[in-house]
PDB file of N, CA and C in Angstrom:
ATOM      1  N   UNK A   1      47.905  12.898  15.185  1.00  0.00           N
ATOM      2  CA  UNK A   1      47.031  11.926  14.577  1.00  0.00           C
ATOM      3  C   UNK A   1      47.759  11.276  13.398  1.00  0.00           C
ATOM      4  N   UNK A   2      47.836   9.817  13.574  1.00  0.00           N
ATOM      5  CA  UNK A   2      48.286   9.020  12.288  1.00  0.00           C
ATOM      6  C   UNK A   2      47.633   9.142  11.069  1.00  0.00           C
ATOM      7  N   UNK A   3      48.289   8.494  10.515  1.00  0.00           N
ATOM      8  CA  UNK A   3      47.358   8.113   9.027  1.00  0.00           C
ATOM      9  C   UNK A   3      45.813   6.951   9.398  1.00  0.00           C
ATOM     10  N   UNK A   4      46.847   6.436  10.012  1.00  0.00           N
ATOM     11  CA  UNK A   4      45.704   5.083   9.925  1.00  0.00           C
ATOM     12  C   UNK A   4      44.893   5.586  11.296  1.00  0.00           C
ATOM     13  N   UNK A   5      44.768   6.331  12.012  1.00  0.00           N
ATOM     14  CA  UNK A   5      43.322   7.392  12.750  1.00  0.00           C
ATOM     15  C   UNK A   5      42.288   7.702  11.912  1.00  0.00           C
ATOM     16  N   UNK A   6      42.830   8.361  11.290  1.00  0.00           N
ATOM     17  CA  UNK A   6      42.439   9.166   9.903  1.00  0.00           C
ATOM     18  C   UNK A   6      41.649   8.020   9.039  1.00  0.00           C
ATOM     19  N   UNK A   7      41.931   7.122   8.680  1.00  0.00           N
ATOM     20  CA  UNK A   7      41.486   6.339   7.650  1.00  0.00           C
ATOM     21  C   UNK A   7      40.124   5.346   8.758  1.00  0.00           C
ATOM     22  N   UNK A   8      40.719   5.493  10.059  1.00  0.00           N
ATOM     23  CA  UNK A   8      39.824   4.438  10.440  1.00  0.00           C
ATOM     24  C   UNK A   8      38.287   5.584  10.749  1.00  0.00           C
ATOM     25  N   UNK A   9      38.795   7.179  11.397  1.00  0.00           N
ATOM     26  CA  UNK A   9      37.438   7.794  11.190  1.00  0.00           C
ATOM     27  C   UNK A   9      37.137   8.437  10.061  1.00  0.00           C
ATOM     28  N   UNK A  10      37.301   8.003   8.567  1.00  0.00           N
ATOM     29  CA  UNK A  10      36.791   8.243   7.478  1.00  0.00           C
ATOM     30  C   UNK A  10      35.799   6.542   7.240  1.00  0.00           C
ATOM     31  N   UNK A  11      36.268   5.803   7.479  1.00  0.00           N
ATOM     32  CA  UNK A  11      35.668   4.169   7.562  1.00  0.00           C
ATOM     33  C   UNK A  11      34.427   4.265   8.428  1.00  0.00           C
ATOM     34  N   UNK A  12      34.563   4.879   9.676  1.00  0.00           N
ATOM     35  CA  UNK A  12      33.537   5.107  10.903  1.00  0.00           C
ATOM     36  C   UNK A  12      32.315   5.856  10.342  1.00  0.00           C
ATOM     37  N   UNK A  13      32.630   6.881   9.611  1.00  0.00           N
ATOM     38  CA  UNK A  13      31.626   7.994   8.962  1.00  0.00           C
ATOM     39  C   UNK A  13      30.785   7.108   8.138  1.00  0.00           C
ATOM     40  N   UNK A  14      32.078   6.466   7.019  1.00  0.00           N
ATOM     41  CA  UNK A  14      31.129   6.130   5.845  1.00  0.00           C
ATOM     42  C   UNK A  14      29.625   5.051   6.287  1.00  0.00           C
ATOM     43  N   UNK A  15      30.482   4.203   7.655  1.00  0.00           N
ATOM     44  CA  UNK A  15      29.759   2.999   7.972  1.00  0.00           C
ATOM     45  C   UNK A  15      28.411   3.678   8.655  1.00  0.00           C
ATOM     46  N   UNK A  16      28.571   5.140   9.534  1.00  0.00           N
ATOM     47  CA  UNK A  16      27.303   5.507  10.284  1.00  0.00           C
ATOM     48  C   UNK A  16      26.339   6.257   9.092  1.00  0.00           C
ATOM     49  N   UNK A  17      27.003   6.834   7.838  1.00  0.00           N
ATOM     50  CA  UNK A  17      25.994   7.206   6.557  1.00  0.00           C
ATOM     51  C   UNK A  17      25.292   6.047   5.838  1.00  0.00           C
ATOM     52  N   UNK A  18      26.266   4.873   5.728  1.00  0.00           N
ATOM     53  CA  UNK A  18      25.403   3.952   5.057  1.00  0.00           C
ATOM     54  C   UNK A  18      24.538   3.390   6.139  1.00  0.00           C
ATOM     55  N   UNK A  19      24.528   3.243   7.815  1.00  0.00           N
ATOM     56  CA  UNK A  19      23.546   2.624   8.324  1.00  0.00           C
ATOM     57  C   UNK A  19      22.338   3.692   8.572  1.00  0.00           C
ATOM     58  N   UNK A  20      22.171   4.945   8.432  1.00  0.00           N
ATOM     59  CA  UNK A  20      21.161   5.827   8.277  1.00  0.00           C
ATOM     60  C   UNK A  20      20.615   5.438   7.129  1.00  0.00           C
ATOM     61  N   UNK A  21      21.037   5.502   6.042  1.00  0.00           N
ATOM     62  CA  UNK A  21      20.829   5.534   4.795  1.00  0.00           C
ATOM     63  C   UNK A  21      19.681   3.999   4.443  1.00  0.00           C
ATOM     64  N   UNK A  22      20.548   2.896   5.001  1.00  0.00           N
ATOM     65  CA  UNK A  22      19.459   1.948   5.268  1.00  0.00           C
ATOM     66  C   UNK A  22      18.437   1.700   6.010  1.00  0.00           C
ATOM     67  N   UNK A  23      18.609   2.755   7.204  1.00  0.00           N
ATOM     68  CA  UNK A  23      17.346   3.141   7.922  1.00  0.00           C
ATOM     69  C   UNK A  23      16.014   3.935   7.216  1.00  0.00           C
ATOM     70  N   UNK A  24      16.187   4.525   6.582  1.00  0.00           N
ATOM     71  CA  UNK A  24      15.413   5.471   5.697  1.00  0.00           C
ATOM     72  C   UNK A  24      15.456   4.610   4.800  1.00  0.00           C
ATOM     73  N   UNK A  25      15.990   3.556   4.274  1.00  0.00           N
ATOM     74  CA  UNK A  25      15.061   2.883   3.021  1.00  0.00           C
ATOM     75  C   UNK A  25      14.304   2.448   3.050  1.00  0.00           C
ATOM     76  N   UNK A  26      14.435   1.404   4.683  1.00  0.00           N
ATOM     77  CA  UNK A  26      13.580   0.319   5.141  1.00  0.00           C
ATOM     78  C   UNK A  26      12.407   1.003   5.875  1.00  0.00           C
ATOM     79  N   UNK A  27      12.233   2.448   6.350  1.00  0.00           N
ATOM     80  CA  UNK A  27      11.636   2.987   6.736  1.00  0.00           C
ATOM     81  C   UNK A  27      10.093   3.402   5.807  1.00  0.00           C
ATOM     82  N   UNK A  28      10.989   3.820   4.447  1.00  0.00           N
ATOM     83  CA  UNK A  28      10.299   4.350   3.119  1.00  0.00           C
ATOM     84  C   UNK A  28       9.372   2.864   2.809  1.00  0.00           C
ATOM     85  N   UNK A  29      10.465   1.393   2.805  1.00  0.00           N
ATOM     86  CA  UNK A  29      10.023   0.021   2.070  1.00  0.00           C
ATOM     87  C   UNK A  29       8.278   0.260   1.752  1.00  0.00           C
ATOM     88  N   UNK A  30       7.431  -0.299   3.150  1.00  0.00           N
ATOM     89  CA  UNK A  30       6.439  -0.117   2.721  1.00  0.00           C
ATOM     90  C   UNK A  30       5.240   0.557   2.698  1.00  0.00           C
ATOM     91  N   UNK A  31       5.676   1.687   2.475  1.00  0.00           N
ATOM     92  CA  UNK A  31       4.480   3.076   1.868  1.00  0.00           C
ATOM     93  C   UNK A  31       5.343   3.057   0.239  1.00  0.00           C
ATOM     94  N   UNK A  32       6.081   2.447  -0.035  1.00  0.00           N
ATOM     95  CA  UNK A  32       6.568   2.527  -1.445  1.00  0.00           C
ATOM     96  C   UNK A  32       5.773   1.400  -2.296  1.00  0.00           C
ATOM     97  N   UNK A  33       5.875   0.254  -0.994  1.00  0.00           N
ATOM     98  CA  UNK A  33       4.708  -1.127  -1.816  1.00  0.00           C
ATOM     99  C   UNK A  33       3.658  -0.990  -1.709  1.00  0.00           C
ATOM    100  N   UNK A  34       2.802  -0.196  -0.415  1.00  0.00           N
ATOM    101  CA  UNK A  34       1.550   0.258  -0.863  1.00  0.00           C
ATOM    102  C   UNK A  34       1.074   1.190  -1.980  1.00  0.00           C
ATOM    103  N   UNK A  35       2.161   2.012  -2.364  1.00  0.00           N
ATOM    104  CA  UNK A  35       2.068   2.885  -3.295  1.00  0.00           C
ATOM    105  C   UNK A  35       1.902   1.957  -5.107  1.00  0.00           C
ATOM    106  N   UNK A  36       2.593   1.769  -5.004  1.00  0.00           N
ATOM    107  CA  UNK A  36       3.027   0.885  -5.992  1.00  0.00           C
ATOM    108  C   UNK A  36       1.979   0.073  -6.584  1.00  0.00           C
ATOM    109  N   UNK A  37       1.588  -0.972  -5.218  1.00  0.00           N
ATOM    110  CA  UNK A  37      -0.040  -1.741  -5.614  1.00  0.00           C
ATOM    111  C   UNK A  37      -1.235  -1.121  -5.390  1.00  0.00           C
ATOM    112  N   UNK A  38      -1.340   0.347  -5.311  1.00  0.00           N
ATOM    113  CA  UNK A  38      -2.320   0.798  -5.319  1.00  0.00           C
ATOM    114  C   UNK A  38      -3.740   0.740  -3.875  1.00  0.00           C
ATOM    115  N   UNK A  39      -2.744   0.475  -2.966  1.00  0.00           N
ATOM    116  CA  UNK A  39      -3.313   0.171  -1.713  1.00  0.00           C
ATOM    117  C   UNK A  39      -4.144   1.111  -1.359  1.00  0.00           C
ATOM    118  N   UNK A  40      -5.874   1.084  -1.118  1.00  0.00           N
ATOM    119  CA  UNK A  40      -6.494   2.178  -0.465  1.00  0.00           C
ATOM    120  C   UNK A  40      -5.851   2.954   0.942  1.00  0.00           C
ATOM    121  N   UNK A  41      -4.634   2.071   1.381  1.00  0.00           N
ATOM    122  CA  UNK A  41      -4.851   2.701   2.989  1.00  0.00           C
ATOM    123  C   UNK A  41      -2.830   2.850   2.580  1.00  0.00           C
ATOM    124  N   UNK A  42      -2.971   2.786   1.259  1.00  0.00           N
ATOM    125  CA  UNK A  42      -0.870   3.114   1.426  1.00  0.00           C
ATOM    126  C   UNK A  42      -0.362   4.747   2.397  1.00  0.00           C
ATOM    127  N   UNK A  43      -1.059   5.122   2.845  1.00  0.00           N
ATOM    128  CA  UNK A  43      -0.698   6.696   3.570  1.00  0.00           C
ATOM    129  C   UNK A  43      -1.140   6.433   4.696  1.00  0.00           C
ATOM    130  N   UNK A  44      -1.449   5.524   5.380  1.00  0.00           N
ATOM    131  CA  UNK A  44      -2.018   5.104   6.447  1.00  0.00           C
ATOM    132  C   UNK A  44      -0.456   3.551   6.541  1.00  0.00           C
ATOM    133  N   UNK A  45      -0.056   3.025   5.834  1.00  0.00           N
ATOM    134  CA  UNK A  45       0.548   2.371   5.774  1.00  0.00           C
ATOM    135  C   UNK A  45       2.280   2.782   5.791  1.00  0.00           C
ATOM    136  N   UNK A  46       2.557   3.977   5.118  1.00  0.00           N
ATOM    137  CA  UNK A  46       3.692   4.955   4.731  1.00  0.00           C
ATOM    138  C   UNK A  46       3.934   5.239   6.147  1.00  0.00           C
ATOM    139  N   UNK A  47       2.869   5.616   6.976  1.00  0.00           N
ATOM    140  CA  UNK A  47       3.288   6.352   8.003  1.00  0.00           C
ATOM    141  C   UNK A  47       3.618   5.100   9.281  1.00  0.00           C
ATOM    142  N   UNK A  48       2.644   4.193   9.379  1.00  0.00           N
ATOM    143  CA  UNK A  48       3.191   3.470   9.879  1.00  0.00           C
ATOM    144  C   UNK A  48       4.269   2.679   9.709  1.00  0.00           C
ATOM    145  N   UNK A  49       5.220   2.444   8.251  1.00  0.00           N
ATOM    146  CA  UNK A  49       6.613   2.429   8.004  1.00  0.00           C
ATOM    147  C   UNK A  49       7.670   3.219   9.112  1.00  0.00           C
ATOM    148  N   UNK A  50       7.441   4.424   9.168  1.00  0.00           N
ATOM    149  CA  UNK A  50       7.797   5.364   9.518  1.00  0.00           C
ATOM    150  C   UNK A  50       7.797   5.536  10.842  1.00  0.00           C
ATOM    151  N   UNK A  51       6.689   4.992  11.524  1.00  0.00           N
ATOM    152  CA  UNK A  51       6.301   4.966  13.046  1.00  0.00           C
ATOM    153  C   UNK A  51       7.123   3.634  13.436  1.00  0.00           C
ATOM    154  N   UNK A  52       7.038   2.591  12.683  1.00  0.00           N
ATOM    155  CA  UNK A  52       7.584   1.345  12.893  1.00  0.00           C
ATOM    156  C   UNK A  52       9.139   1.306  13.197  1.00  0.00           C
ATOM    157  N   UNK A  53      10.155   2.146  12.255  1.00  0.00           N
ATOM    158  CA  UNK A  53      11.509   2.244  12.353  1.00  0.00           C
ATOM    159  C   UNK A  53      11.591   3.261  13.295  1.00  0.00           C
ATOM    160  N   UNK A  54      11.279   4.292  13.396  1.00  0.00           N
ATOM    161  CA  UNK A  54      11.290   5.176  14.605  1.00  0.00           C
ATOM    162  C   UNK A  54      11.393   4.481  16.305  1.00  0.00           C
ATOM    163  N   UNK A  55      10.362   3.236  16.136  1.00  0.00           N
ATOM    164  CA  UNK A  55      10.135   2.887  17.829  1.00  0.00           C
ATOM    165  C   UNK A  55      10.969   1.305  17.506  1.00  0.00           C
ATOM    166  N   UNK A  56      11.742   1.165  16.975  1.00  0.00           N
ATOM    167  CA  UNK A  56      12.728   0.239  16.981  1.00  0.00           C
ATOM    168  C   UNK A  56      12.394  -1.025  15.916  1.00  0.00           C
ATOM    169  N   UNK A  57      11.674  -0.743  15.267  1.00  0.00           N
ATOM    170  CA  UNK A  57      10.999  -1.845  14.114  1.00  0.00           C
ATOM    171  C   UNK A  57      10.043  -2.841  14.846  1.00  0.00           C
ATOM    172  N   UNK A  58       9.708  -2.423  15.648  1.00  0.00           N
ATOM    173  CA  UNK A  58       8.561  -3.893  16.703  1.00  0.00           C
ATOM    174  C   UNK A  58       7.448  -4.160  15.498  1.00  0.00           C
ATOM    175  N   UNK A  59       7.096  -2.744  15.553  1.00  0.00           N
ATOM    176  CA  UNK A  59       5.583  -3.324  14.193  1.00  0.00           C
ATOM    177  C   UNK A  59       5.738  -2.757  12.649  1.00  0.00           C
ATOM    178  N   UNK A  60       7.255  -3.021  12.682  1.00  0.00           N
ATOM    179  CA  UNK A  60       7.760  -3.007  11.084  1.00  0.00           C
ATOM    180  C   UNK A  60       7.150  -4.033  10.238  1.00  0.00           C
ATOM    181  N   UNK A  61       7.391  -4.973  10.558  1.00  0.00           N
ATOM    182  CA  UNK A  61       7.035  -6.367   9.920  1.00  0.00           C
ATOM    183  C   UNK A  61       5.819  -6.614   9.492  1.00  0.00           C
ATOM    184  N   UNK A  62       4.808  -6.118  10.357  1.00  0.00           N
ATOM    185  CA  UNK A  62       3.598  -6.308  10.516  1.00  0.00           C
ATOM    186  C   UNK A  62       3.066  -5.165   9.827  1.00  0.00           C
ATOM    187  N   UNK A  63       3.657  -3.788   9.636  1.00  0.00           N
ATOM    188  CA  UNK A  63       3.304  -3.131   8.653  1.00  0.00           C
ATOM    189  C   UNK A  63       3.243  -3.570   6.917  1.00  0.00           C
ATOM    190  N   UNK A  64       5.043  -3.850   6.814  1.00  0.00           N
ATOM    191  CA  UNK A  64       5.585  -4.602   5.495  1.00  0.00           C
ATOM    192  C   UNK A  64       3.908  -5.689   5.038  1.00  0.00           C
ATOM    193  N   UNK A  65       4.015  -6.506   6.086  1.00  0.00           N
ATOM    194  CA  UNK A  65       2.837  -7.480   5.672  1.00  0.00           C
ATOM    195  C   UNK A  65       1.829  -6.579   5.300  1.00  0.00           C
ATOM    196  N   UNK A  66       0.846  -5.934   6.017  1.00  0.00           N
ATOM    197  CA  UNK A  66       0.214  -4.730   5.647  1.00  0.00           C
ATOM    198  C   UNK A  66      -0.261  -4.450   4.055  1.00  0.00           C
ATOM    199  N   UNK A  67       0.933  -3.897   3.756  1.00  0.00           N
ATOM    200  CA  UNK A  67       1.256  -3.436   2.220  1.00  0.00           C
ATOM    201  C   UNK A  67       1.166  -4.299   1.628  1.00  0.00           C
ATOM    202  N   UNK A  68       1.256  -5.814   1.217  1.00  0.00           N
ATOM    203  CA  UNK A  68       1.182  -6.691   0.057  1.00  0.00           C
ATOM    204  C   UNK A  68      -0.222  -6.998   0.405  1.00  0.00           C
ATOM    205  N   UNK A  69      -0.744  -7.060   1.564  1.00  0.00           N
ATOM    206  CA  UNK A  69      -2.438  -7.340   1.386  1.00  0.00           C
ATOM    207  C   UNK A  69      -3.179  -6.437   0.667  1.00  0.00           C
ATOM    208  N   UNK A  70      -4.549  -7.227   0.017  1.00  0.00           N
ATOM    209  CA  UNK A  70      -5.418  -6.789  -0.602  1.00  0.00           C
ATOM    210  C   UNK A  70      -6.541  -6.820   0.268  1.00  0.00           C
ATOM    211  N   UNK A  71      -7.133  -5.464   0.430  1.00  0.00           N
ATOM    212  CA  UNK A  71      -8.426  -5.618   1.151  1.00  0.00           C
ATOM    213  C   UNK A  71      -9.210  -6.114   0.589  1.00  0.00           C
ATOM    214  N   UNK A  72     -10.183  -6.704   1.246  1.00  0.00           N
ATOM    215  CA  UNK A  72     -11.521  -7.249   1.122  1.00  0.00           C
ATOM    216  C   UNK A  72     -13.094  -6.677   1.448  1.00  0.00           C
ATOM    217  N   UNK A  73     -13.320  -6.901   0.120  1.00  0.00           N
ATOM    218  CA  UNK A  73     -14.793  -6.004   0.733  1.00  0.00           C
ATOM    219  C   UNK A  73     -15.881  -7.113   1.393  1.00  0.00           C
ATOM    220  N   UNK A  74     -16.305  -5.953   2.446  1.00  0.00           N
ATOM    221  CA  UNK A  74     -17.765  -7.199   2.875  1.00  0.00           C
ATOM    222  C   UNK A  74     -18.698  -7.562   1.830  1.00  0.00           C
ATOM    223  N   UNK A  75     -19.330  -8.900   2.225  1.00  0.00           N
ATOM    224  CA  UNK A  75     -20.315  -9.699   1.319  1.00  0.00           C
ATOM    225  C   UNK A  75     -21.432  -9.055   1.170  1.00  0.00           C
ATOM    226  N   UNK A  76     -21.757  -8.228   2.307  1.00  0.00           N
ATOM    227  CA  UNK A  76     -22.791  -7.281   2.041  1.00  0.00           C
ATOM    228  C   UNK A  76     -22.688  -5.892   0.725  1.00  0.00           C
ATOM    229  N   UNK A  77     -21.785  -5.280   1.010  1.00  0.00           N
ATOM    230  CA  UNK A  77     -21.384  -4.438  -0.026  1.00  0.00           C
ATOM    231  C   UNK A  77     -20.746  -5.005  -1.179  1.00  0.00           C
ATOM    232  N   UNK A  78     -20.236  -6.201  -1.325  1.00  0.00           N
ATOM    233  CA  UNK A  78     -20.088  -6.429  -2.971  1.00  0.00           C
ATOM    234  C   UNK A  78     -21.597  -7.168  -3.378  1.00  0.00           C
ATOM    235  N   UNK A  79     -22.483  -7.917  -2.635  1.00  0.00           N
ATOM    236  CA  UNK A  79     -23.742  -8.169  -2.658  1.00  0.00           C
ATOM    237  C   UNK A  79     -24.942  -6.792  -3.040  1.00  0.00           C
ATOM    238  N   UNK A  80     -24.679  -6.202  -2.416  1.00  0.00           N
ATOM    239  CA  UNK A  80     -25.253  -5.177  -3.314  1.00  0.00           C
ATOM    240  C   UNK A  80     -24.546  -4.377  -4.557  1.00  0.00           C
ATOM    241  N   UNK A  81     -23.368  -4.251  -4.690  1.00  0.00           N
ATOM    242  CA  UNK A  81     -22.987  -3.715  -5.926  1.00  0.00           C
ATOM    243  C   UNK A  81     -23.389  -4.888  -7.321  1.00  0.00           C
ATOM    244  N   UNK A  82     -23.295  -6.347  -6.682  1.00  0.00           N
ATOM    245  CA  UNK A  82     -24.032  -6.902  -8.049  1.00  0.00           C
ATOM    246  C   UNK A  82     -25.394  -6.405  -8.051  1.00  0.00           C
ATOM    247  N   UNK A  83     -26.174  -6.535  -6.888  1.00  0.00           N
ATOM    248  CA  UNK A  83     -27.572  -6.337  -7.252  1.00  0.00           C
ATOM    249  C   UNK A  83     -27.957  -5.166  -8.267  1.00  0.00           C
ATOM    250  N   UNK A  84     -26.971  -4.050  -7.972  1.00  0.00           N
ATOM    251  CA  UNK A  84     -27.276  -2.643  -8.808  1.00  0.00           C
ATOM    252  C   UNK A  84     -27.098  -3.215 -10.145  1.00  0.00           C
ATOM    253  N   UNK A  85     -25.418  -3.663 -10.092  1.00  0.00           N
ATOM    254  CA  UNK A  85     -25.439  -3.699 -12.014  1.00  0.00           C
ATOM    255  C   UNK A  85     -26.556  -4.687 -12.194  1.00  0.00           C
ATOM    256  N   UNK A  86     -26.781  -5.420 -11.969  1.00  0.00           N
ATOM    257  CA  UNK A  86     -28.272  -6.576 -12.094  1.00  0.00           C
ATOM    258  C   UNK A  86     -29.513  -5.833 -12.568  1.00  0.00           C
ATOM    259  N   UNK A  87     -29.572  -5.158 -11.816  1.00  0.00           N
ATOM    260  CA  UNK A  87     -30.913  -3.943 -11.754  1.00  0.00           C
ATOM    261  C   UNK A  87     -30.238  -3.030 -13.269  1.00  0.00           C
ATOM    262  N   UNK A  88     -29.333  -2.571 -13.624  1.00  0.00           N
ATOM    263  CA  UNK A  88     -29.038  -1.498 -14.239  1.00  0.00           C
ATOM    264  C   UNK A  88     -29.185  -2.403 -15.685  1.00  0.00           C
ATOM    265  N   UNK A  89     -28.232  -3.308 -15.491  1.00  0.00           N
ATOM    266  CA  UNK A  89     -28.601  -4.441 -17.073  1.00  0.00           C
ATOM    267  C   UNK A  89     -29.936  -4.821 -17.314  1.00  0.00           C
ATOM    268  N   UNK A  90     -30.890  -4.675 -16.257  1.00  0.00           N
ATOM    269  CA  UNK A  90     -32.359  -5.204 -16.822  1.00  0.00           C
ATOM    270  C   UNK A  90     -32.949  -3.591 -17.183  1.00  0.00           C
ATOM    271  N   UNK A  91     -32.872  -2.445 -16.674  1.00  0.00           N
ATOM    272  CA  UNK A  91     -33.341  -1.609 -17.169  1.00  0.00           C
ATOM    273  C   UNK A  91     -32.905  -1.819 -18.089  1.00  0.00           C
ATOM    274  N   UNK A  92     -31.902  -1.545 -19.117  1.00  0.00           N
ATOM    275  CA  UNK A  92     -31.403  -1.236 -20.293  1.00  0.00           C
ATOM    276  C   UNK A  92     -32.267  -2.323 -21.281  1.00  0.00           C
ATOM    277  N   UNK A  93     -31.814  -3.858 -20.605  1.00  0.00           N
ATOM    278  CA  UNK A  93     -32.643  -4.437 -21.868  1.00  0.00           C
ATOM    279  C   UNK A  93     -34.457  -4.045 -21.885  1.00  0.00           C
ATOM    280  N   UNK A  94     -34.797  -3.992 -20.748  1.00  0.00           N
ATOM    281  CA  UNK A  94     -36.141  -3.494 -21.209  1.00  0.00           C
ATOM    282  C   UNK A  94     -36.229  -2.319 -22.003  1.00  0.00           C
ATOM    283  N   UNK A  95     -35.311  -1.464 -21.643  1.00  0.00           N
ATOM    284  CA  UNK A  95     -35.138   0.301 -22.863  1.00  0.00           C
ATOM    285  C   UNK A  95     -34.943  -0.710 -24.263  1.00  0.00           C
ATOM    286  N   UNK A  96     -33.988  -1.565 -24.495  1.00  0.00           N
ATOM    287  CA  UNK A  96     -34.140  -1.625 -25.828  1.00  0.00           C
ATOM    288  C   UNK A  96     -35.546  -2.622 -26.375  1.00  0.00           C
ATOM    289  N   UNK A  97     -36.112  -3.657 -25.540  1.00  0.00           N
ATOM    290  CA  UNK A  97     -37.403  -4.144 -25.503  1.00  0.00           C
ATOM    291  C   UNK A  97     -38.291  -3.503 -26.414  1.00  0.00           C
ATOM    292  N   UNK A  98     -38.422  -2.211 -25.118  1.00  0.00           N
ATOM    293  CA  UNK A  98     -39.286  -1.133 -25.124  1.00  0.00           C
ATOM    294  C   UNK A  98     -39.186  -0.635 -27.091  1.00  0.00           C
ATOM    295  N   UNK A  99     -38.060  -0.422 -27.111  1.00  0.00           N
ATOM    296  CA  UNK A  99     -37.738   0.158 -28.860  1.00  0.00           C
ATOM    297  C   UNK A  99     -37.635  -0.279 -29.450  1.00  0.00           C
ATOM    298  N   UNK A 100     -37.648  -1.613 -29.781  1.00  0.00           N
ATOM    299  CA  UNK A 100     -38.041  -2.961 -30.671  1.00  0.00           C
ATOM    300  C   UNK A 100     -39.406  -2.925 -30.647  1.00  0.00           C
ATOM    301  N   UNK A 101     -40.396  -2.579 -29.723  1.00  0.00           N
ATOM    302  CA  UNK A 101     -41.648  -3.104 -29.467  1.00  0.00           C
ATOM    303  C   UNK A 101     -42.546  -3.767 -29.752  1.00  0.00           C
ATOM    304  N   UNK A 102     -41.790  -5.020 -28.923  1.00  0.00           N
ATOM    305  CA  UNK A 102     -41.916  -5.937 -28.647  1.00  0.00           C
ATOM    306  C   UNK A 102     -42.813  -6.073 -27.077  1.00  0.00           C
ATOM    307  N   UNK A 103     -43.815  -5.350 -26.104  1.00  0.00           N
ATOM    308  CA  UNK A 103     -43.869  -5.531 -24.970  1.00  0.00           C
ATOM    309  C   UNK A 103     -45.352  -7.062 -25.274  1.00  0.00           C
ATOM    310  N   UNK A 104     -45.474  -7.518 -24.415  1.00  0.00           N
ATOM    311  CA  UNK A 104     -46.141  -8.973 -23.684  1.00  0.00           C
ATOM    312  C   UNK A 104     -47.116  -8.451 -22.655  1.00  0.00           C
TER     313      UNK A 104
END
């Protein structure tokens, strides 16, 4: 074995560590951005990172996208979370009403 054998499978190694190495970053990418923005579903998202580079990146992309979205709540359930605080701010001012007394 030459020198330059030698040098070309030390070159071969380094090139198959750094393309693992970028496999596992891009793998990690986004369960790191769901993490990050605080995503309700980032572990649901992490794994599909993970599932995505595994089966050849088909629904990599579509994960990545995934992670920078913000869910949305239905109109029904943020419709009732105003109604509560609505309801909760009128009790209170009537409690202080009530202790001024002032009632009509």
């Amino acid at each position: 074995m030459s020198g330059l054998d030698i040098f070309a499978i030390i070159v071969l190694l380094i090139l198959i560590v750094a393309a693992v190495a970028i496999w596992i970053a891009l793998a990690m990418l986004p369960g790191k951005i769901a993490a990050k923005r605080n995503h309700p579903q980032a572990e649901a998202i992490n794994i599909g990172g993970w599932l995505g580079a595994i089966f050849g990146g088909v629904f990599w992309p579509i994960i990545l996208v995934w992670a920078f979205t913000k869910p949305t709540v239905p109109a029904s359930a943020a419709e009732q979370g105003e109604v509560q605080a609505l309801s909760d701010r009128v009790a209170v001012l009537e409690k202080q009403r009530a202790q001024v007394g002032g009632t009509t």
